[in-house]
C-alpha atoms as a PDB file:
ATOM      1  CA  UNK A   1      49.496  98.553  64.859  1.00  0.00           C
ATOM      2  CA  UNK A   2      47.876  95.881  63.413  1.00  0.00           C
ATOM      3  CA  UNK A   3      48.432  94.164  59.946  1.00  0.00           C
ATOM      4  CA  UNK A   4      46.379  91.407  57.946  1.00  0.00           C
ATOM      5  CA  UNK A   5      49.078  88.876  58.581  1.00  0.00           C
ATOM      6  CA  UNK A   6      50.871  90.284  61.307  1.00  0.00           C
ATOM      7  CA  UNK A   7      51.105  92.639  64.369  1.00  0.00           C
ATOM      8  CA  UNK A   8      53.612  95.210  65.782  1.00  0.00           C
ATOM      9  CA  UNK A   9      53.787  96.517  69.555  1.00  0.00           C
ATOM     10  CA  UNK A  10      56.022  98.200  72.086  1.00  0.00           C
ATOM     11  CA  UNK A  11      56.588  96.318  74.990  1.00  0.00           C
ATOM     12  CA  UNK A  12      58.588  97.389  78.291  1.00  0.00           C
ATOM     13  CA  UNK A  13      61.398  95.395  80.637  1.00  0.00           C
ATOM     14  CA  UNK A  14      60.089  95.028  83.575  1.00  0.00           C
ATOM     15  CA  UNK A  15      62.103  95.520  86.942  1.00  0.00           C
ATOM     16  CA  UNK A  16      63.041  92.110  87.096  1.00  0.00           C
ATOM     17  CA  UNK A  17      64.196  92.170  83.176  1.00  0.00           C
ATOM     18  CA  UNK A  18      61.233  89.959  82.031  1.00  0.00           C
ATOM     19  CA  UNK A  19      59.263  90.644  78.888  1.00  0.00           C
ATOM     20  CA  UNK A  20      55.358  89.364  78.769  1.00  0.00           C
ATOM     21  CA  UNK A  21      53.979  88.874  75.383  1.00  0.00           C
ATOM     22  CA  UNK A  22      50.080  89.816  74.980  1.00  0.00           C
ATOM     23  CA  UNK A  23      47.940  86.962  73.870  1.00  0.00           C
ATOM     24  CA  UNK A  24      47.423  89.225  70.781  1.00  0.00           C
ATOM     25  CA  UNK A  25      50.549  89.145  70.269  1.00  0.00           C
ATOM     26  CA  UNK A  26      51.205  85.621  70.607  1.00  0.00           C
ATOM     27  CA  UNK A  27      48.059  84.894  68.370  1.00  0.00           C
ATOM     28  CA  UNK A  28      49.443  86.915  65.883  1.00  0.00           C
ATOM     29  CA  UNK A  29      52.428  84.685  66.016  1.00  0.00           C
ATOM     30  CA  UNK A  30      50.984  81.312  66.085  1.00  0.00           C
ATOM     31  CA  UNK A  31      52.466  80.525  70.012  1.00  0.00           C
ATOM     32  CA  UNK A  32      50.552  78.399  71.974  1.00  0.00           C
ATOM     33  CA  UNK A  33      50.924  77.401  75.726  1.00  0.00           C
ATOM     34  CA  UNK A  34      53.682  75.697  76.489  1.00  0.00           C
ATOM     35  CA  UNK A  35      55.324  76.740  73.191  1.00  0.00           C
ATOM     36  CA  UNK A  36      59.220  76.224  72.468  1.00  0.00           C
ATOM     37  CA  UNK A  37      60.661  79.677  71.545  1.00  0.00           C
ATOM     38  CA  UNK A  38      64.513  79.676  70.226  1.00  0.00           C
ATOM     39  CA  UNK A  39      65.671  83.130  70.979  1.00  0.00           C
ATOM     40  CA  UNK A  40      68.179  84.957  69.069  1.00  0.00           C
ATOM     41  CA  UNK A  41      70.104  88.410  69.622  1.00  0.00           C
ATOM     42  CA  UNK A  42      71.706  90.908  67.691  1.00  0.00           C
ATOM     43  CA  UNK A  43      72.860  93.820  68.111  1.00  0.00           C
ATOM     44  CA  UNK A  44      69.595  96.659  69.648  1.00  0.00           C
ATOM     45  CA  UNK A  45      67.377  93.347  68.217  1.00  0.00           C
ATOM     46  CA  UNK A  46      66.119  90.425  70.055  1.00  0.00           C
ATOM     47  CA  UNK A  47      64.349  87.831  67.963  1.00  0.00           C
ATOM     48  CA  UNK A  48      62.237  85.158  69.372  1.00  0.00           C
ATOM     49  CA  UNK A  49      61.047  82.131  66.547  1.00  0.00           C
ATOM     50  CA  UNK A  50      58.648  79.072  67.345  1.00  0.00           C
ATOM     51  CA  UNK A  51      60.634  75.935  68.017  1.00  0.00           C
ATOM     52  CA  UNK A  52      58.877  73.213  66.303  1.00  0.00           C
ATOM     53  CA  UNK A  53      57.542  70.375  68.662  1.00  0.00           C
ATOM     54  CA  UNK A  54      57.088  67.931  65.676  1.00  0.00           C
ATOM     55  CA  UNK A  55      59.159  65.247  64.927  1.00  0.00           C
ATOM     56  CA  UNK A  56      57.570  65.074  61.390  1.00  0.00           C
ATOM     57  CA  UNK A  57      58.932  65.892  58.037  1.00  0.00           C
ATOM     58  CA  UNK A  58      57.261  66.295  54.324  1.00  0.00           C
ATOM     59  CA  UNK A  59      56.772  63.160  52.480  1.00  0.00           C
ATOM     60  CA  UNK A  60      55.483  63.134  48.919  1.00  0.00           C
ATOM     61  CA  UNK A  61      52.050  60.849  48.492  1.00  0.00           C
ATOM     62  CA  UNK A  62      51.244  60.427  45.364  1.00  0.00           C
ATOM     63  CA  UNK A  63      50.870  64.235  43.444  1.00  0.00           C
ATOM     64  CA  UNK A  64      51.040  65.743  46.709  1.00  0.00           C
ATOM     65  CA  UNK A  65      53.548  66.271  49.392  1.00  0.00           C
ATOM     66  CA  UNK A  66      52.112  66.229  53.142  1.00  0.00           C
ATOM     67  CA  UNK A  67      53.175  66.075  56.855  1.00  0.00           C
ATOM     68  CA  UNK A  68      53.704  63.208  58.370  1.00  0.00           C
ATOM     69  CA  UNK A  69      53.818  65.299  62.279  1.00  0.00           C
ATOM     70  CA  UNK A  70      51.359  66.232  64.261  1.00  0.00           C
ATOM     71  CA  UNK A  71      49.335  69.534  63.005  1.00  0.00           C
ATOM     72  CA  UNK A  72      50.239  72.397  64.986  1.00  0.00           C
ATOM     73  CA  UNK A  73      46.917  74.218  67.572  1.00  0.00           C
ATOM     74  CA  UNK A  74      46.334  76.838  65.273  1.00  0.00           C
ATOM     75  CA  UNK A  75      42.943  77.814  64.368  1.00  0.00           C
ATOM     76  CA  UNK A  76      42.095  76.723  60.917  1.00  0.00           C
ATOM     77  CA  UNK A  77      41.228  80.969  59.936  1.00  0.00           C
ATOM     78  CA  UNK A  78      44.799  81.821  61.107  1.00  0.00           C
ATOM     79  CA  UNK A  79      46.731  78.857  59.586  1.00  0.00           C
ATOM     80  CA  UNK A  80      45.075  79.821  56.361  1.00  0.00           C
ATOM     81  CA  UNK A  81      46.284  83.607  56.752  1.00  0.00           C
ATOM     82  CA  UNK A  82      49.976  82.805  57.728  1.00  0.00           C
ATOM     83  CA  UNK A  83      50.141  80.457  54.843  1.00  0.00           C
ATOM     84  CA  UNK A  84      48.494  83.608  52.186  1.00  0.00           C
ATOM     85  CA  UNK A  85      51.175  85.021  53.752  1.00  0.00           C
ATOM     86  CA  UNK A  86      54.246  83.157  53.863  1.00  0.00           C
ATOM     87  CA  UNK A  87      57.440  83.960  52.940  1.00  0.00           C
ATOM     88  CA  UNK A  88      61.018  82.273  52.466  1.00  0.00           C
END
């Protein structure tokens, strides 16, 4: 199933207790190659979040407040979408 802003799938363990993640899946997620993923577990849930590779941090210029890191890969289109979309 696939939303505006995000995507949901089933995915199998394999015999070697791997999981692959679809490139749709990863687009949908904002995951690049070579990506940082912390992984956390609960119970019957697994959750995997993007580990930032940016040393940057939000300074305030002027009126505005910007990023001083490097801008993620993401395609302008989906940036946009995730941030419609964004949550706290």
């Amino acid at each position: 199933m696939c939303h505006i802003y995000g995507m949901t799938t089933t995915l199998r363990v394999d015999r070697s207790n791997r999981v692959v993640l679809s490139r749709d899946l990863r687009r949908a997620a904002g995951i690049v190659t070579g990506q940082s993923l912390k992984a956390s577990a609960l119970p019957g849930r697994i959750i995997l979040e993007v580990k930032s590779n940016s040393k940057g941090r939000l300074a305030r210029r002027g009126k505005l407040m910007v990023w001083t890191g490097v801008v993620p890969r993401t395609p302008l289109a989906d940036a946009v979408e995730q941030a419609r979309h964004y949550e706290r």
